[in-house]
Protein backbone atom coordinates (compact mmCIF):
# COMPACT_ATOMS: atom_id res chain seq x y z
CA UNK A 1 -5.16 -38.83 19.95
CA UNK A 2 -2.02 -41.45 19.20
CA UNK A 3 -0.26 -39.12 16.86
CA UNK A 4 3.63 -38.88 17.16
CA UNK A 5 4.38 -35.77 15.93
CA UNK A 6 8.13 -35.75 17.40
CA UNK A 7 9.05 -39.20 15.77
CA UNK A 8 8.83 -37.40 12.26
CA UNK A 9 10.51 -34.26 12.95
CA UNK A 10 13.00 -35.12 10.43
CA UNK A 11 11.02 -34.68 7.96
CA UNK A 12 9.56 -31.25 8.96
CA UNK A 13 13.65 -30.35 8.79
CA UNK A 14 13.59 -31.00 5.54
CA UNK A 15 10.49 -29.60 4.50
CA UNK A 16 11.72 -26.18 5.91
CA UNK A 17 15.00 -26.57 5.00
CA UNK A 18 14.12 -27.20 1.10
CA UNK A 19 11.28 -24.08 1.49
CA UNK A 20 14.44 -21.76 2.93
CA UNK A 21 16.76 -22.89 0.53
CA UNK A 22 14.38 -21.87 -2.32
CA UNK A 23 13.76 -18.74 -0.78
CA UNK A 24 17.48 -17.75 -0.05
CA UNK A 25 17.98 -18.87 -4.09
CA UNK A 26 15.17 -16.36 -4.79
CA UNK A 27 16.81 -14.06 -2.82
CA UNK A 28 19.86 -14.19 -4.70
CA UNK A 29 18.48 -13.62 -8.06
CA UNK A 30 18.61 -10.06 -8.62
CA UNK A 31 16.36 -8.11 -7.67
CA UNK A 32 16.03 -9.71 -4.51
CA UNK A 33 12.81 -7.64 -3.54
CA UNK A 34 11.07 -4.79 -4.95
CA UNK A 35 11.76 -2.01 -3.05
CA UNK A 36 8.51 0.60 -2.93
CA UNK A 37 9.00 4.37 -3.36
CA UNK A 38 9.46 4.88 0.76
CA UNK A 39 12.77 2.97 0.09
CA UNK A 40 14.27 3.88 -2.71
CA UNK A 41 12.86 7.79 -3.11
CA UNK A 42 11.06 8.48 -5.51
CA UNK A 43 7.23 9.60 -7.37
CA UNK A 44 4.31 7.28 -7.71
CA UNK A 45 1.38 8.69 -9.47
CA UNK A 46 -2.05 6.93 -10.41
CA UNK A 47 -3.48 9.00 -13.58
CA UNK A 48 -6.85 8.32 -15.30
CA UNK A 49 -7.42 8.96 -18.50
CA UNK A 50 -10.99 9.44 -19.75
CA UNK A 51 -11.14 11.56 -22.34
CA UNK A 52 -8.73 9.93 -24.64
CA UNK A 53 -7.74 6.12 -24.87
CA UNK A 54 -4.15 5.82 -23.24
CA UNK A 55 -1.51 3.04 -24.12
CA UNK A 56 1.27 2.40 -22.00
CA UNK A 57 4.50 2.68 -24.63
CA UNK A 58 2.79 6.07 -25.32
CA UNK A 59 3.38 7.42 -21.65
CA UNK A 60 6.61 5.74 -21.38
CA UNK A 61 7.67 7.76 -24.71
CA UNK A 62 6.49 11.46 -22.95
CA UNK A 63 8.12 10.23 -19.98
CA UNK A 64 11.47 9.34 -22.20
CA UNK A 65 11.05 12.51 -24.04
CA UNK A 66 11.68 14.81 -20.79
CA UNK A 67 14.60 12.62 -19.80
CA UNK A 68 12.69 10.29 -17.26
CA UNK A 69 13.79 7.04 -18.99
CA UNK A 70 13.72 5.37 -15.37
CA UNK A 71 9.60 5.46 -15.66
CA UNK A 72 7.75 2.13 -15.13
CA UNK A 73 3.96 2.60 -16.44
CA UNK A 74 1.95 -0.18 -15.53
CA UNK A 75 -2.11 -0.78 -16.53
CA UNK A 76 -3.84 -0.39 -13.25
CA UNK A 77 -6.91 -1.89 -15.47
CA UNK A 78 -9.67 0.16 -17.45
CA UNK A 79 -8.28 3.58 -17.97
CA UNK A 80 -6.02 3.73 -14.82
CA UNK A 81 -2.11 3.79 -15.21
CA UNK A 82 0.32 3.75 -12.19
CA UNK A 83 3.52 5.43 -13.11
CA UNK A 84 6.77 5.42 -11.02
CA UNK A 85 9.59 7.57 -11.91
CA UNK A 86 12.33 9.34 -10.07
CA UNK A 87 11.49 11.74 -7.46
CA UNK A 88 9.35 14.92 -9.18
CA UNK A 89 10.08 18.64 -7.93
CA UNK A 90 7.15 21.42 -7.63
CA UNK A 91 7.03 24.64 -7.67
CA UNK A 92 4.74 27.15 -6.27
CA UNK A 93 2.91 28.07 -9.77
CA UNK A 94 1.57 25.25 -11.72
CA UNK A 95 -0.69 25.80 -14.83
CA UNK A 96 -1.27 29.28 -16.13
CA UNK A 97 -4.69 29.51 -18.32
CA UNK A 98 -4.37 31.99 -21.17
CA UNK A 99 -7.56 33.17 -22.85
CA UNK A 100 -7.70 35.44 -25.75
CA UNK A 101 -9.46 38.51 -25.53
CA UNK A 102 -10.93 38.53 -22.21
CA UNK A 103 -9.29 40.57 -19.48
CA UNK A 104 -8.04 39.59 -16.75
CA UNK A 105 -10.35 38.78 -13.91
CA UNK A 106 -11.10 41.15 -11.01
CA UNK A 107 -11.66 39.90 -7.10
CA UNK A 108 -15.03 38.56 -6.70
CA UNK A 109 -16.78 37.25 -3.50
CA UNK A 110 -17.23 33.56 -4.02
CA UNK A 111 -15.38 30.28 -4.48
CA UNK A 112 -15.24 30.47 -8.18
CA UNK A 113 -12.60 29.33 -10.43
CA UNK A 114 -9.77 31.57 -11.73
CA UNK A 115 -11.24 32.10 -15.42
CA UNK A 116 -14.70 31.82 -16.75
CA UNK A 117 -15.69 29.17 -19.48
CA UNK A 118 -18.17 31.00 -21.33
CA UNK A 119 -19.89 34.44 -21.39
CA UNK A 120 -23.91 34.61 -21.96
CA UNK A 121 -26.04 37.79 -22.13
CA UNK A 122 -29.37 38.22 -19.54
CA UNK A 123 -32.54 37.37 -21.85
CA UNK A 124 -35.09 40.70 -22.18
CA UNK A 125 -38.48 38.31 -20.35
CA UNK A 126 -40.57 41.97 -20.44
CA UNK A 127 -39.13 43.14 -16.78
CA UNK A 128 -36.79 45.70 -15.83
CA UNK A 129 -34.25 43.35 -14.36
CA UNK A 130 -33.38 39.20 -14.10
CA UNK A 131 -32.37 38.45 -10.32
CA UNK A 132 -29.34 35.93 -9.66
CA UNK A 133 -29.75 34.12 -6.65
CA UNK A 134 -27.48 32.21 -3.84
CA UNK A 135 -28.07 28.57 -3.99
CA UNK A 136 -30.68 27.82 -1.21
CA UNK A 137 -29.17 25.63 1.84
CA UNK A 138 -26.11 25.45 -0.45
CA UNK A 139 -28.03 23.64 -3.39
CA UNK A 140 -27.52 25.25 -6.94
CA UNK A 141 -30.87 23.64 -8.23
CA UNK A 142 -33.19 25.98 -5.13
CA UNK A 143 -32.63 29.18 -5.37
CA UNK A 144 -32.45 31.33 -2.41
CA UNK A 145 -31.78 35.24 -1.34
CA UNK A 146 -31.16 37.88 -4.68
CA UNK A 147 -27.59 38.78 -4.76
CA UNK A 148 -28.08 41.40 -7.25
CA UNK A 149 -30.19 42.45 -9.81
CA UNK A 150 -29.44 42.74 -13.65
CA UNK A 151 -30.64 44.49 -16.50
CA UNK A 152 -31.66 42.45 -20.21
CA UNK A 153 -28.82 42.56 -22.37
CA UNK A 154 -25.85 42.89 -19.89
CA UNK A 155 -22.96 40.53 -20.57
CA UNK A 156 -22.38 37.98 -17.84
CA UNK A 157 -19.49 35.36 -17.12
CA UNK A 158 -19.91 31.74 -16.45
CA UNK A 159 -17.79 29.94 -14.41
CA UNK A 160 -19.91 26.67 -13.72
CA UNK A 161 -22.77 24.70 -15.91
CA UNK A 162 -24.97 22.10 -13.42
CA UNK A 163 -26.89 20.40 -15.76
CA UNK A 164 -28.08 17.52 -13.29
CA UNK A 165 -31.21 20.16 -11.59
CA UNK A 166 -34.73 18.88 -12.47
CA UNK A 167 -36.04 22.57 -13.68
CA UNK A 168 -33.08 22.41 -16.15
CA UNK A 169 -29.49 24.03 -17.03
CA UNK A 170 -28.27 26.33 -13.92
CA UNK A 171 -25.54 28.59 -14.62
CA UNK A 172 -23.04 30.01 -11.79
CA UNK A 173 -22.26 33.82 -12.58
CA UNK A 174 -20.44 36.64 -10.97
CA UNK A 175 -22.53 40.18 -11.01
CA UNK A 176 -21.31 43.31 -9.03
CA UNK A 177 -18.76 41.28 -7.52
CA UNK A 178 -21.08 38.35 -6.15
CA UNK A 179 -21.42 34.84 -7.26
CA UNK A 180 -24.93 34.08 -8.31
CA UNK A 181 -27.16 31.34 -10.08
CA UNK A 182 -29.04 32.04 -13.23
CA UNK A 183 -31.83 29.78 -15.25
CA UNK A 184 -31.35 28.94 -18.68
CA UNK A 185 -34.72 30.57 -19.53
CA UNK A 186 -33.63 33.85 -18.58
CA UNK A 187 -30.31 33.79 -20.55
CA UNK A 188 -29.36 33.95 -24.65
CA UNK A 189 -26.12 34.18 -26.70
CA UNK A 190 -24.24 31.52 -24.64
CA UNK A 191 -20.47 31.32 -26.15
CA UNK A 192 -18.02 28.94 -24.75
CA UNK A 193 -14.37 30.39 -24.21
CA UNK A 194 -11.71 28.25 -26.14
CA UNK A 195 -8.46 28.31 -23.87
CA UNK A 196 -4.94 27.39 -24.25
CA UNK A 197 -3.10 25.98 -22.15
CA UNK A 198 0.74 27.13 -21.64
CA UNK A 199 3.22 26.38 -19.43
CA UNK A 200 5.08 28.61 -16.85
CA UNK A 201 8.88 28.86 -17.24
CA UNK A 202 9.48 27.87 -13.74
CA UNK A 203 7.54 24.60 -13.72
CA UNK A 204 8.38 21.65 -12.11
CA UNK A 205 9.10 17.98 -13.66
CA UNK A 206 5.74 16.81 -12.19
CA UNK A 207 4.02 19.93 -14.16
CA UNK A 208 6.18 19.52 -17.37
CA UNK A 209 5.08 15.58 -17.52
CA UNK A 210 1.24 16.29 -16.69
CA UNK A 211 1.31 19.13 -19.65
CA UNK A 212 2.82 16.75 -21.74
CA UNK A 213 0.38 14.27 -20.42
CA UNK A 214 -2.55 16.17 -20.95
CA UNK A 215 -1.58 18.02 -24.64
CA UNK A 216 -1.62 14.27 -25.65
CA UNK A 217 -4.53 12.34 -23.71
CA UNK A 218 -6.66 15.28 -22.87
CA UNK A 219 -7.93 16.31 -19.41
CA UNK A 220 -6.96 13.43 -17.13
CA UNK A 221 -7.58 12.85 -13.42
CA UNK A 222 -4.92 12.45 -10.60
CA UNK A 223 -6.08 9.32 -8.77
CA UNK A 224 -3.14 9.22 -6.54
CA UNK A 225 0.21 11.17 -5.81
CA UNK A 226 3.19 10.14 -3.58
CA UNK A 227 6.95 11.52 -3.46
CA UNK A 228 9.25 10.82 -1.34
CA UNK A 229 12.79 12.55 -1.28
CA UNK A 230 16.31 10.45 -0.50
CA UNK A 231 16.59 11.42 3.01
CA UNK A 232 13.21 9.96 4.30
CA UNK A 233 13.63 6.98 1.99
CA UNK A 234 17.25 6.36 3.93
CA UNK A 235 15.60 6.89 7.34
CA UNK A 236 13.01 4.25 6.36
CA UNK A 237 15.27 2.18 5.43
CA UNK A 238 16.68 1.85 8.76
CA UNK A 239 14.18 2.65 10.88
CA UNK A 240 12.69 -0.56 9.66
CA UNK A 241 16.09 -2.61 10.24
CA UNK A 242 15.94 -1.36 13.78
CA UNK A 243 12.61 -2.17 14.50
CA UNK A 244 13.30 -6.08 13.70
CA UNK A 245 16.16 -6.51 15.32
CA UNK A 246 15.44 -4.96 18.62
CA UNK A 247 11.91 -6.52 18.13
CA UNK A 248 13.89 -9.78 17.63
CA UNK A 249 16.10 -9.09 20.45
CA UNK A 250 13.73 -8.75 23.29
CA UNK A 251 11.51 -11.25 21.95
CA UNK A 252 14.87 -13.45 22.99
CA UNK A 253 14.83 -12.11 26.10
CA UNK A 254 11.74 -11.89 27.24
CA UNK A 255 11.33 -15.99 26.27
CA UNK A 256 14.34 -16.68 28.28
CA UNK A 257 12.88 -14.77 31.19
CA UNK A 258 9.41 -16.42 31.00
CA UNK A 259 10.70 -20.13 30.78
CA UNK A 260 13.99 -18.92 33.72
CA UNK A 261 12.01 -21.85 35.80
CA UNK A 262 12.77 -24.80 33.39
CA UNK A 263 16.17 -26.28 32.98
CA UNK A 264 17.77 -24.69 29.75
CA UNK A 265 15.59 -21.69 29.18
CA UNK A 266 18.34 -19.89 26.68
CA UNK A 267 16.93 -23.15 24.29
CA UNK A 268 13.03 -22.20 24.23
CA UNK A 269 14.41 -18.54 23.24
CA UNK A 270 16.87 -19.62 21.04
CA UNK A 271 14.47 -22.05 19.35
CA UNK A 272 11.52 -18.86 18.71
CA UNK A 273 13.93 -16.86 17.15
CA UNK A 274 14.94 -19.85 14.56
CA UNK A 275 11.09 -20.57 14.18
CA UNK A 276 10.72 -16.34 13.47
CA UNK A 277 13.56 -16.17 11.57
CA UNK A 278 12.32 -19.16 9.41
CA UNK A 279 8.59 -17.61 8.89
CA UNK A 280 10.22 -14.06 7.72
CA UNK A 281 12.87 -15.60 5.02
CA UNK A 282 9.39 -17.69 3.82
CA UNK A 283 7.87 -14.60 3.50
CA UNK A 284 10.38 -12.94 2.03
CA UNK A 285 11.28 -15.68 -0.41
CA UNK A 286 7.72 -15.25 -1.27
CA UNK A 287 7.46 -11.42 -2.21
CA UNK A 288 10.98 -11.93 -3.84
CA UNK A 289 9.19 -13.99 -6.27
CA UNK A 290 5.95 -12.25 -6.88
CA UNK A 291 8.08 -9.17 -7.52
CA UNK A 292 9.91 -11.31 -10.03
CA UNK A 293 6.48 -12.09 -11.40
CA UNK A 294 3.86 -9.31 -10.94
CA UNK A 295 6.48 -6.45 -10.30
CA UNK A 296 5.15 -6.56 -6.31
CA UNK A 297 6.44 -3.75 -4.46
CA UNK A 298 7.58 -3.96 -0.52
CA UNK A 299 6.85 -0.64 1.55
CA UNK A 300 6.11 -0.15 4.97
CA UNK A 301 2.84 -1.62 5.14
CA UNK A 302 5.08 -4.71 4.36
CA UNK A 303 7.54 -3.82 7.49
CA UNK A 304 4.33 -3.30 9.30
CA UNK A 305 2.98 -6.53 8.33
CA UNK A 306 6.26 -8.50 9.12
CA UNK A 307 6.31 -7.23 12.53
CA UNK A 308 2.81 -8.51 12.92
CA UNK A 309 3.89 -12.02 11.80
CA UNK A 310 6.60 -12.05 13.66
CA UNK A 311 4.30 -11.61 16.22
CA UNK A 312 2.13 -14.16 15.32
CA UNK A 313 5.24 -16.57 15.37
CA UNK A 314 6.27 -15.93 18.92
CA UNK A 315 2.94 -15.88 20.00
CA UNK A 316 2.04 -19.32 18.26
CA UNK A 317 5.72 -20.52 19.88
CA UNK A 318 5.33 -19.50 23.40
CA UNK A 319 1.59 -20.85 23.35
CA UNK A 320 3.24 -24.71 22.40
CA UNK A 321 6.22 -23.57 24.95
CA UNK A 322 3.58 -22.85 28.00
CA UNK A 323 1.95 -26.64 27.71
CA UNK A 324 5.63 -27.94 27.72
CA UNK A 325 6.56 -26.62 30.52
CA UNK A 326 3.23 -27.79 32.27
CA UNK A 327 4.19 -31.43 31.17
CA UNK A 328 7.20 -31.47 32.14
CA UNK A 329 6.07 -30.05 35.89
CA UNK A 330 3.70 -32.38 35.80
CA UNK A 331 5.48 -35.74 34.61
CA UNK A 332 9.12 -34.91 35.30
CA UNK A 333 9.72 -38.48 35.13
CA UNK A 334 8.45 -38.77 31.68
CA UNK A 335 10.89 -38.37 28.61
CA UNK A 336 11.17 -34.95 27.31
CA UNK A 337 9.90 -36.04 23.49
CA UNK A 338 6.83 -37.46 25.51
CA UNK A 339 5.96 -34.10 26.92
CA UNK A 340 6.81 -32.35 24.10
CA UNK A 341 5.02 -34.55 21.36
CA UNK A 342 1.89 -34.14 24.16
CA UNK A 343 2.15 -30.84 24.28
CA UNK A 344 1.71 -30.25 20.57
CA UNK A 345 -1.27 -32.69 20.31
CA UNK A 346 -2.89 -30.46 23.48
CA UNK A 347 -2.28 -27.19 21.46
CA UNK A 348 -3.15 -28.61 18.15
CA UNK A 349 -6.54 -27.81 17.52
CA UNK A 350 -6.25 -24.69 19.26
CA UNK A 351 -3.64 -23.02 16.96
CA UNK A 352 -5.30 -24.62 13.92
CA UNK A 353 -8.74 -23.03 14.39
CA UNK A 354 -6.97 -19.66 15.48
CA UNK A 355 -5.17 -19.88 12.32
CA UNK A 356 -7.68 -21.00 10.08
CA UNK A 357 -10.11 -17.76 11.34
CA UNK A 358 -7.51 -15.59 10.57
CA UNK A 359 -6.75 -16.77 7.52
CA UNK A 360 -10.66 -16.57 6.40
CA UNK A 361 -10.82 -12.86 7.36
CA UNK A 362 -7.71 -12.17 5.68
CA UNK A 363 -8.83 -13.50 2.51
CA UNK A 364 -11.94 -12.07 2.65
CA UNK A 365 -10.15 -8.50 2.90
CA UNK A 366 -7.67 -9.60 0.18
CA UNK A 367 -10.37 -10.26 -2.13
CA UNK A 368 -12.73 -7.21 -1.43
CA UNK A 369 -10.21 -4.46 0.10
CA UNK A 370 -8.04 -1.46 -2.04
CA UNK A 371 -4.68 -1.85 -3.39
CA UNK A 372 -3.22 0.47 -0.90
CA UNK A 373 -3.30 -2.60 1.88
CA UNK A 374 -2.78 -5.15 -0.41
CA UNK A 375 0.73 -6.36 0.69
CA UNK A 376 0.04 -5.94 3.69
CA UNK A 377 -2.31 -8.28 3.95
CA UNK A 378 -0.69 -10.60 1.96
CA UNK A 379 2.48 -10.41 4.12
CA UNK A 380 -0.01 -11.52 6.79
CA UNK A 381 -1.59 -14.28 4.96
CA UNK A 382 1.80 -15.83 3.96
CA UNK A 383 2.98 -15.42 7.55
CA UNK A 384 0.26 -16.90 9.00
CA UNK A 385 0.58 -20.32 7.06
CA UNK A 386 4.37 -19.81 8.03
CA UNK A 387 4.02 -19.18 11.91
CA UNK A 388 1.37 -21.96 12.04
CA UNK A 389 3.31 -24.67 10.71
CA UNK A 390 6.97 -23.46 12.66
CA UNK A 391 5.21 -23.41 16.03
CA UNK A 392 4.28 -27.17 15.21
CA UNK A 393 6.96 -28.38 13.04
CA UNK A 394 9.88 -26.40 14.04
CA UNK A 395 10.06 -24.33 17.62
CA UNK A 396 9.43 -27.59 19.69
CA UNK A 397 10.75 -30.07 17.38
CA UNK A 398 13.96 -28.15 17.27
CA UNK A 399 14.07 -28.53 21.13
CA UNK A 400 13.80 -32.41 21.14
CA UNK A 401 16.72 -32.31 18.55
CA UNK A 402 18.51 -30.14 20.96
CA UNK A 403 17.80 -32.70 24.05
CA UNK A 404 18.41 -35.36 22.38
CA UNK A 405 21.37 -34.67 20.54
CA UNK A 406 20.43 -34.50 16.99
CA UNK A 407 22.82 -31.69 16.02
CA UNK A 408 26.17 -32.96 18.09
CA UNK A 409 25.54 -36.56 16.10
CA UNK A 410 25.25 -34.62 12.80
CA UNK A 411 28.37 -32.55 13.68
CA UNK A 412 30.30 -36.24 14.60
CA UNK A 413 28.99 -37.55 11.07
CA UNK A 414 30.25 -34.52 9.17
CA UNK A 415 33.77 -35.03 11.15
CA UNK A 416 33.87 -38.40 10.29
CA UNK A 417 33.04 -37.41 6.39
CA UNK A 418 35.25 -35.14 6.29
CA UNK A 419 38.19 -37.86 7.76
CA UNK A 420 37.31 -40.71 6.12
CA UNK A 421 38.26 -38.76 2.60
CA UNK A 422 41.62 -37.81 4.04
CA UNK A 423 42.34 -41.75 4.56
């Protein structure tokens, strides 16, 4: 294949430098990223609410109302909202259920809830006692073994309708201190309990805002509920500086070490980390602006998925770095450009398809997988595009420039610039 790659390096400079620049300008603009709740401390919760139609000002008003004027509610689409606020306390007692005139409710054997929801009296069928039964194999709808026996007329508490068994209505009930299951047919004078709702004195924010919540939009359920305090958010914070720069520092090292045998190995090093450091201020340009746009958080799925493309660079890099080497033990007579502009034509299709498979599968997952690994595979599918085009355009090319002089020449025209306006 005639292609001369090398001869046109130039303009690959100036593609990536105008890409950097644009991302450095995002940067800039405040807020540079969108930090997630791992960084900057803090409660996210994901609330749906079904019973009642919920509108966003509306939950930012409650969320005013009980000083939280920091909350960003956001749709999450149909009746999903995500909500981030400030971190959220709890305490040990959350919701207390009051209920008019029924007394308190003794121990019973059985997972049943803490108060009934209705009471219902056993029907007289013409024999001396209605049997409640244990649900057979753990199935409500079969019943199994008699747990006790009751007499017609004696008052009963319910603490569970199942309305989805073939034979009918099931109701769970506690008798002599044992949870049971009793047929419609054999019950009468069903009354639901009406209960209130009050809040202990003690509660936390999280419980204050979900009463408020729920006196407003009616029962709603807690899709999703993170909170993380200052002190881990700092110790993410720079955990995940560490982890790239000592990533970034034996990366250096270990580049150096494998190319020791060719003259000026600190270059090929030197070079990767440019073409790394290049792919990560893409990809950071790049959330910078969707969080500018969509309000797209970084967390550590992102520092996760940087790592990986940093990865990806150095692998892509070293791949291009390997063939040079083999040219230039093979043809030491041959000028370097030669072996390098060969070398990228050898590798070409090879890092192409690699990338392109990648790509595929991480699109497919974008389009079909959960929120929760959403920029991190979009940190990957940015980086990708990034580490395939540096390992071509600007790890090898950047080591002709250095051979050949590209950057001293620069550095004599921007001496003789700066002279020539002083004359």
């Amino acid at each position: 294949m005639n292609i001369n790659l090398v001869s046109i390096r130039k303009w690959f400079f100036y593609i990536s430098g105008t890409v950097m620049f644009s991302a450095l300008v995002l940067l800039a603009i405040p807020p540079a990223l969108v930090p997630g709740i791992e960084f900057t401390s803090g409660t996210t919760a994901l609330y749906r609410f079904s019973e009642l139609p919920a509108d966003e000002n509306e939950i930012r008003l409650i969320y005013e109302s009980l000083g939280h004027s920091e909350a960003r509610v956001q749709h999450a689409g149909g009746d999903d909202y995500l909500i981030r606020t400030g971190d959220l306390g709890a305490s040990e007692v959350g919701f207390q259920e009051v209920t008019p005139g029924i007394k308190n409710l003794r121990d019973v054997v059985g997972p049943v809830p803490t108060l009934p929801i209705a009471t219902l009296k056993i029907k007289d069928t013409g024999l001396d006692s209605v049997s409640i039964r244990s649900p057979y194999k753990g199935d409500p709808c079969k019943f199994g073994n008699v747990v006790s026996n009751v007499s017609p007329g004696t008052e009963l508490s319910v603490y569970k309708d199942i309305s989805h068994c073939d034979q009918g209505i099931i109701y769970e009930v506690v008798s002599n201190d044992a949870v049971g299951y009793v047929h419609r047919d054999n019950i009468e004078n069903y009354l639901p309990i009406i209960t209130t709702r009050v809040l202990d004195e003690n509660a936390s924010e999280r419980e204050k805002i979900e009463f408020a919540l729920e006196n407003r939009f009616g029962e709603f359920e807690i899709l999703e509920f993170a909170s993380v305090s200052p002190l881990v958010s700092r110790v993410a914070v720079r955990n995940a500086t560490i982890a790239v720069i000592v990533a970034t520092i034996f990366i250096l090292g270990y580049v150096a070490f494998a190319f020791s045998s060719v003259p000026k190995s600190f270059r090929y090093g030197a070079c990767a980390i440019f073409a790394l450091i290049h792919d990560v201020v893409i990809v950071l340009g790049a959330f910078s602006l969707f969080g500018k746009l969509f309000n797209l958080e970084i967390n550590l799925m992102f520092v996760t998925a940087l790592l990986t493309v940093v990865g990806f660079s150095v692998h892509d890099s070293i791949v291009v770095f390997d063939r040079i080497r083999e040219n230039v033990r093979l043809s030491p007579s041959a000028p370097f450009e030669e072996n390098v502009n060969a070398a990228l034509i050898q590798t070409l299709s090879r890092s192409l398809n690699t990338s392109i498979t990648l790509l595929l599968t991480v699109t497919a997952m974008l389009l079909l997988g959960g929120d929760s690994i959403q920029s991190f595979l979009l940190t990957i599918f940015i980086g990708l595009i990034a580490g395939t085009y540096s390992s071509i355009a600007i790890a090898a090319q950047l080591l002709v420039a250095w051979e050949n002089g590209d950057f001293s020449r620069i550095r004599e025209r921007v001496k003789f610039y700066k002279s020539s306006k002083f004359v």
